[in-house]
N, C-alpha and C. Protein backbone atom coordinates (compact mmCIF):
# COMPACT_ATOMS: atom_id res chain seq x y z
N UNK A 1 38.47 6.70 6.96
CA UNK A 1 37.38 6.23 6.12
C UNK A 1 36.30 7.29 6.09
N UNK A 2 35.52 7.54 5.10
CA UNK A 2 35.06 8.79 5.04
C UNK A 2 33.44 8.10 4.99
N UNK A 3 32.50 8.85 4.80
CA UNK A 3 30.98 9.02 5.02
C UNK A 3 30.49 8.29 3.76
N UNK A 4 29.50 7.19 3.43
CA UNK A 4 29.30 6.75 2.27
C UNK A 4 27.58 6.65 2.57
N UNK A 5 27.30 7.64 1.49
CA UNK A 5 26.02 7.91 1.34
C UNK A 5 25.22 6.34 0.95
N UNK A 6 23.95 6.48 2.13
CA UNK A 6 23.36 5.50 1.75
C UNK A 6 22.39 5.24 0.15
N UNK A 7 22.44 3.71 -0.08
CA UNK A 7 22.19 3.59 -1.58
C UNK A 7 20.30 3.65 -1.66
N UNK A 8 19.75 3.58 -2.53
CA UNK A 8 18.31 3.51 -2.48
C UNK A 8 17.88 2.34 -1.94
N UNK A 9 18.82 1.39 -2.07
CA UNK A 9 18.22 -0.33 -1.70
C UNK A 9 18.07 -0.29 0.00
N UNK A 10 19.14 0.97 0.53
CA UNK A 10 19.47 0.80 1.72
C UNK A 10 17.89 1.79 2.20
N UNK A 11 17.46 2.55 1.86
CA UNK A 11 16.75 3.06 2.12
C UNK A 11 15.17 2.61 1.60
N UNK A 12 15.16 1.84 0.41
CA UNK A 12 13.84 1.01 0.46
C UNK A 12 14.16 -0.66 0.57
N UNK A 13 13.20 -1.00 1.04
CA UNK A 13 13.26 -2.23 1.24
C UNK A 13 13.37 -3.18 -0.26
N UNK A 14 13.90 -4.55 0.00
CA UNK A 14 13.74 -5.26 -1.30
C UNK A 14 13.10 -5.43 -1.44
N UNK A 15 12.19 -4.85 -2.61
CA UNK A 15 10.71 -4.58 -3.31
C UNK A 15 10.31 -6.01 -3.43
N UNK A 16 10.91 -7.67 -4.11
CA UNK A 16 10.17 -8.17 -4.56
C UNK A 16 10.31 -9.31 -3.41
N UNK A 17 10.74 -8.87 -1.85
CA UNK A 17 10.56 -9.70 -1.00
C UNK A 17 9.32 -9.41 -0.53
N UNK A 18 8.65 -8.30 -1.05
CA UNK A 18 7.31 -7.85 0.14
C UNK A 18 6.49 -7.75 -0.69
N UNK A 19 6.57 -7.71 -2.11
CA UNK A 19 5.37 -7.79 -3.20
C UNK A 19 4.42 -8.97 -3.30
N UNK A 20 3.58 -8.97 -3.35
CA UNK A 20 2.17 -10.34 -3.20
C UNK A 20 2.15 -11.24 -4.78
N UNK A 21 1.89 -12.22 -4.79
CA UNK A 21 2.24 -11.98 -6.12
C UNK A 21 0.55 -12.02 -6.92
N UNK A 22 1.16 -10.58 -7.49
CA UNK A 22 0.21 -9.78 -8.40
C UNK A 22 0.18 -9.53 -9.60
N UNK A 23 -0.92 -9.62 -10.77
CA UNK A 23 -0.51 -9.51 -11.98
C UNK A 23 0.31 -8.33 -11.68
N UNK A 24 1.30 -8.35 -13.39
CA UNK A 24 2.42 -7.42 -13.17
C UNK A 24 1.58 -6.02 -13.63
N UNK A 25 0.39 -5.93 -13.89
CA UNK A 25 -0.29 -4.42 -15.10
C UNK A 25 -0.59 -4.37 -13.21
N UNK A 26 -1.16 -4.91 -12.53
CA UNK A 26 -2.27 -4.26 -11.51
C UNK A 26 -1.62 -3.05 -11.07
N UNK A 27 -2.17 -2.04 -11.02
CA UNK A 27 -1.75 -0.24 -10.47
C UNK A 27 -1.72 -0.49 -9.45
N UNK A 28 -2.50 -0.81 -8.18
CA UNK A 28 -2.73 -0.65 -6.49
C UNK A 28 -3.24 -2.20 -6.03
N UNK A 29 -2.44 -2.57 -5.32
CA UNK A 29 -2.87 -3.51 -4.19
C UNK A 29 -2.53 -3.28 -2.81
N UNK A 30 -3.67 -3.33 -2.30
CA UNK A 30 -3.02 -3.14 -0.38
C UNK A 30 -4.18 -4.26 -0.01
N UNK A 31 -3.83 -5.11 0.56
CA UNK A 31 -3.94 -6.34 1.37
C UNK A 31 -4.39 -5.91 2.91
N UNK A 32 -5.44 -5.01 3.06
CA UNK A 32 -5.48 -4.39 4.68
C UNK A 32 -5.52 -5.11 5.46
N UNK A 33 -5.66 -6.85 5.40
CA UNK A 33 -5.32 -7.58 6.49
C UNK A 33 -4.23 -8.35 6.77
N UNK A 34 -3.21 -7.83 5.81
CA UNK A 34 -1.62 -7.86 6.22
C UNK A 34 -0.76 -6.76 6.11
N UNK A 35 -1.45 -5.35 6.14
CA UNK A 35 -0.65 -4.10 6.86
C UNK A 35 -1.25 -3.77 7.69
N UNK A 36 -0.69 -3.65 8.98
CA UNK A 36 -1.27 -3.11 10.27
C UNK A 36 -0.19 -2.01 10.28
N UNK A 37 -0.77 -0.74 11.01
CA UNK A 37 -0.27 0.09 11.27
C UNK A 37 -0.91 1.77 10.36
N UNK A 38 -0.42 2.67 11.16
CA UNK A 38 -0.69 4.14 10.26
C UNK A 38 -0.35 4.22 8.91
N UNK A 39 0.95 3.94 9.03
CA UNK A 39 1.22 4.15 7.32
C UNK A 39 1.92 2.69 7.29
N UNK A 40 1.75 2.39 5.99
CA UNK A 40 2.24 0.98 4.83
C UNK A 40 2.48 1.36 3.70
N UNK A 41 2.64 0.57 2.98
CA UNK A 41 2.79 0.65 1.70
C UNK A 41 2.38 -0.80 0.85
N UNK A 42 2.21 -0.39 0.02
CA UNK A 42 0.81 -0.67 -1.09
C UNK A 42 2.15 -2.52 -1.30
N UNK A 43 1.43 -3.49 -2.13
CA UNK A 43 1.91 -4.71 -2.07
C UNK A 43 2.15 -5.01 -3.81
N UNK A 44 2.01 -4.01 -4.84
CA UNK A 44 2.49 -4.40 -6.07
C UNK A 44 3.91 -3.30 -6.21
N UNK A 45 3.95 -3.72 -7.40
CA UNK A 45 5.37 -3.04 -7.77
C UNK A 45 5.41 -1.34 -8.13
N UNK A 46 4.60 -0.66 -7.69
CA UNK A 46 4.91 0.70 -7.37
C UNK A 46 4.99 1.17 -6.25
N UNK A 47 4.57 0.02 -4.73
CA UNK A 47 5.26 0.63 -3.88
C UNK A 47 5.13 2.03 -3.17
N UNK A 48 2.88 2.51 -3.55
CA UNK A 48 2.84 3.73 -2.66
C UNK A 48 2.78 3.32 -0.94
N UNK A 49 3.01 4.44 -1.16
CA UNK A 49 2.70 4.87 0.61
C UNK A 49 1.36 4.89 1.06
N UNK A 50 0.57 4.58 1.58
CA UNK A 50 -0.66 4.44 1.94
C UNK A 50 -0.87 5.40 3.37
N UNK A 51 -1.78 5.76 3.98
CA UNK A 51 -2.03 6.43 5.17
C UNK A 51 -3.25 5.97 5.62
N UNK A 52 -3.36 5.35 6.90
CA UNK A 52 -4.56 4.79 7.27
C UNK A 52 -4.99 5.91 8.25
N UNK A 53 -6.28 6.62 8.02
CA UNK A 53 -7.00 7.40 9.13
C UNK A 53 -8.33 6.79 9.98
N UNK A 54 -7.94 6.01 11.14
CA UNK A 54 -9.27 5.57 11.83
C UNK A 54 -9.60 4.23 11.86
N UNK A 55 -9.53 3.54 10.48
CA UNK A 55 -9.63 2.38 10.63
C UNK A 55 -9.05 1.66 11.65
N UNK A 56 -8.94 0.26 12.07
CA UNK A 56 -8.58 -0.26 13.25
C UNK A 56 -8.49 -1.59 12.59
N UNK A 57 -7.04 -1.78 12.75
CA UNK A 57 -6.23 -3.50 12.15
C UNK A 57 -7.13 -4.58 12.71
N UNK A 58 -7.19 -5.45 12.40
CA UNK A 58 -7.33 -6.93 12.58
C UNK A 58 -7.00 -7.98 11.78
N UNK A 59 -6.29 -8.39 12.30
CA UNK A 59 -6.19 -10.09 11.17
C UNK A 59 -6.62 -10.69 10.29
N UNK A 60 -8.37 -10.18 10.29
CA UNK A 60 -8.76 -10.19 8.90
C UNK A 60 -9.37 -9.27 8.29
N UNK A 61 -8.55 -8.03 8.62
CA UNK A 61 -8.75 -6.69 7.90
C UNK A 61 -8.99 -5.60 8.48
N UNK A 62 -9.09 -4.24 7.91
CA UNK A 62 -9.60 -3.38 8.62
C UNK A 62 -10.90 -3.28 8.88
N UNK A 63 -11.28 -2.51 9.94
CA UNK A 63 -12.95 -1.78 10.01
C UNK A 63 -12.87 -0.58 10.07
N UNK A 64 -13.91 -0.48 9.59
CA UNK A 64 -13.91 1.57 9.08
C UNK A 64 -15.55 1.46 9.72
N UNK A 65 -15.92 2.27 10.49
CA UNK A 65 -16.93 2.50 11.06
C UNK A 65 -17.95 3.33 10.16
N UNK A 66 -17.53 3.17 9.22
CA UNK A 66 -18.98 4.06 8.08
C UNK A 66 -18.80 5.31 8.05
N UNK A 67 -17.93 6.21 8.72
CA UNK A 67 -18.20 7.67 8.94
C UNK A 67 -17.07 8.56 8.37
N UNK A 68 -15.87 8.12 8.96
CA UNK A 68 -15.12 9.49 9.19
C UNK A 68 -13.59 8.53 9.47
N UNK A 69 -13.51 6.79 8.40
CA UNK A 69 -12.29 6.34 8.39
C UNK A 69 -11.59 6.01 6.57
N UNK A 70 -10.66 6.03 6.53
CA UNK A 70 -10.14 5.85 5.22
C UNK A 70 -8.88 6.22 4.95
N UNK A 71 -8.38 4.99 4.06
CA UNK A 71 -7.15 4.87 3.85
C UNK A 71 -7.12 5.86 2.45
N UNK A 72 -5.54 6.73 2.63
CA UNK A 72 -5.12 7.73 1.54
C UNK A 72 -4.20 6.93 0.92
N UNK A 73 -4.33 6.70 -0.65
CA UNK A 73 -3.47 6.21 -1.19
C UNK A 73 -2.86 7.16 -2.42
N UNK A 74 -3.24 8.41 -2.03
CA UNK A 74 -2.76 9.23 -2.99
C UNK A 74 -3.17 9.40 -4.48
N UNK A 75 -2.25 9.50 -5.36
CA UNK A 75 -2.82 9.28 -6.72
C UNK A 75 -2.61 8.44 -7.48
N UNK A 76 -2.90 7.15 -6.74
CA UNK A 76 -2.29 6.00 -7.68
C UNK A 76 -3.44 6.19 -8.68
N UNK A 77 -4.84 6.18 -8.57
CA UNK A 77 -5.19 5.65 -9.56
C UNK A 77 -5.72 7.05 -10.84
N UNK A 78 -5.31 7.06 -12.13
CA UNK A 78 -5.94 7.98 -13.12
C UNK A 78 -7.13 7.82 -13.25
N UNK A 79 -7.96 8.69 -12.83
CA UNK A 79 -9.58 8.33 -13.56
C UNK A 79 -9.94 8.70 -14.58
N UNK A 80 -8.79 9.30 -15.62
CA UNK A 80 -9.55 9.82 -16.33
C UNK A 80 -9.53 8.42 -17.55
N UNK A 81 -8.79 7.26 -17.25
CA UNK A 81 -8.58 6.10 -17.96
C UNK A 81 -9.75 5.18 -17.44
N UNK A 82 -10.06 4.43 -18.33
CA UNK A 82 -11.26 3.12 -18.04
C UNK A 82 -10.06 2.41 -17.13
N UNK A 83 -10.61 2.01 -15.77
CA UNK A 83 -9.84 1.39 -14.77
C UNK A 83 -11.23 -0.12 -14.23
N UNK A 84 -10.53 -1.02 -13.79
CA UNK A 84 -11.80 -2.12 -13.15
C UNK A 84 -11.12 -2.17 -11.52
N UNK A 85 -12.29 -1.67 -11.25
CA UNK A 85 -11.85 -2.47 -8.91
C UNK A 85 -12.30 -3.25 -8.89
N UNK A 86 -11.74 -4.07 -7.55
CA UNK A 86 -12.17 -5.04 -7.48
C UNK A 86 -11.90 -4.72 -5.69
N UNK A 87 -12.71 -5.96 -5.22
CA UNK A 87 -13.08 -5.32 -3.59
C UNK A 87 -13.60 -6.81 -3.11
N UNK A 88 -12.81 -7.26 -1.81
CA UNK A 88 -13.56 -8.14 -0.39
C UNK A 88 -13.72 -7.60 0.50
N UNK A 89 -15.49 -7.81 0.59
CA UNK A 89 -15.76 -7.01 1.54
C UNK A 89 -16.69 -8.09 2.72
């Protein structure tokens, strides 16, 4: 029996078991008080990679000490398009 390259499913998780349910347009959702850890990944259907520097998990979210913490989410978002955030803080 020979070597059978793993498939993409095998290597990402099933996307719409871990997706929140989010309008389907929203670009970025990360839920920081249900990813703990360094790196996660984002909770709508593109599925970035996120990088947390500093912040510190808790159950109901992160804390970023004002200075020198923040999550990298890369380039999800275009600015050069009219975009709306939205934020609990």
């Amino acid at each position: 029996m020979g070597l059978v390259a793993p498939t993409a499913s095998y290597l990402r998780p099933d996307i719409d078991s871990l997706i929140d349910e989010v309008d389907s347009s929203c670009v970025l959702y990360v839920p920081l008080h249900k990813l703990p850890g360094s790196v996660f990944y984002s909770r709508d259907r593109n599925w970035r990679q996120c990088k947390n520097t500093g912040a510190i998990w808790t159950p109901q979210g992160r804390k970023f000490d004002g200075t020198d913490d923040w999550i990298d989410v890369g380039n999800a978002l275009d600015m050069n398009e009219e975009i709306t955030l939205s934020a609990w803080i």
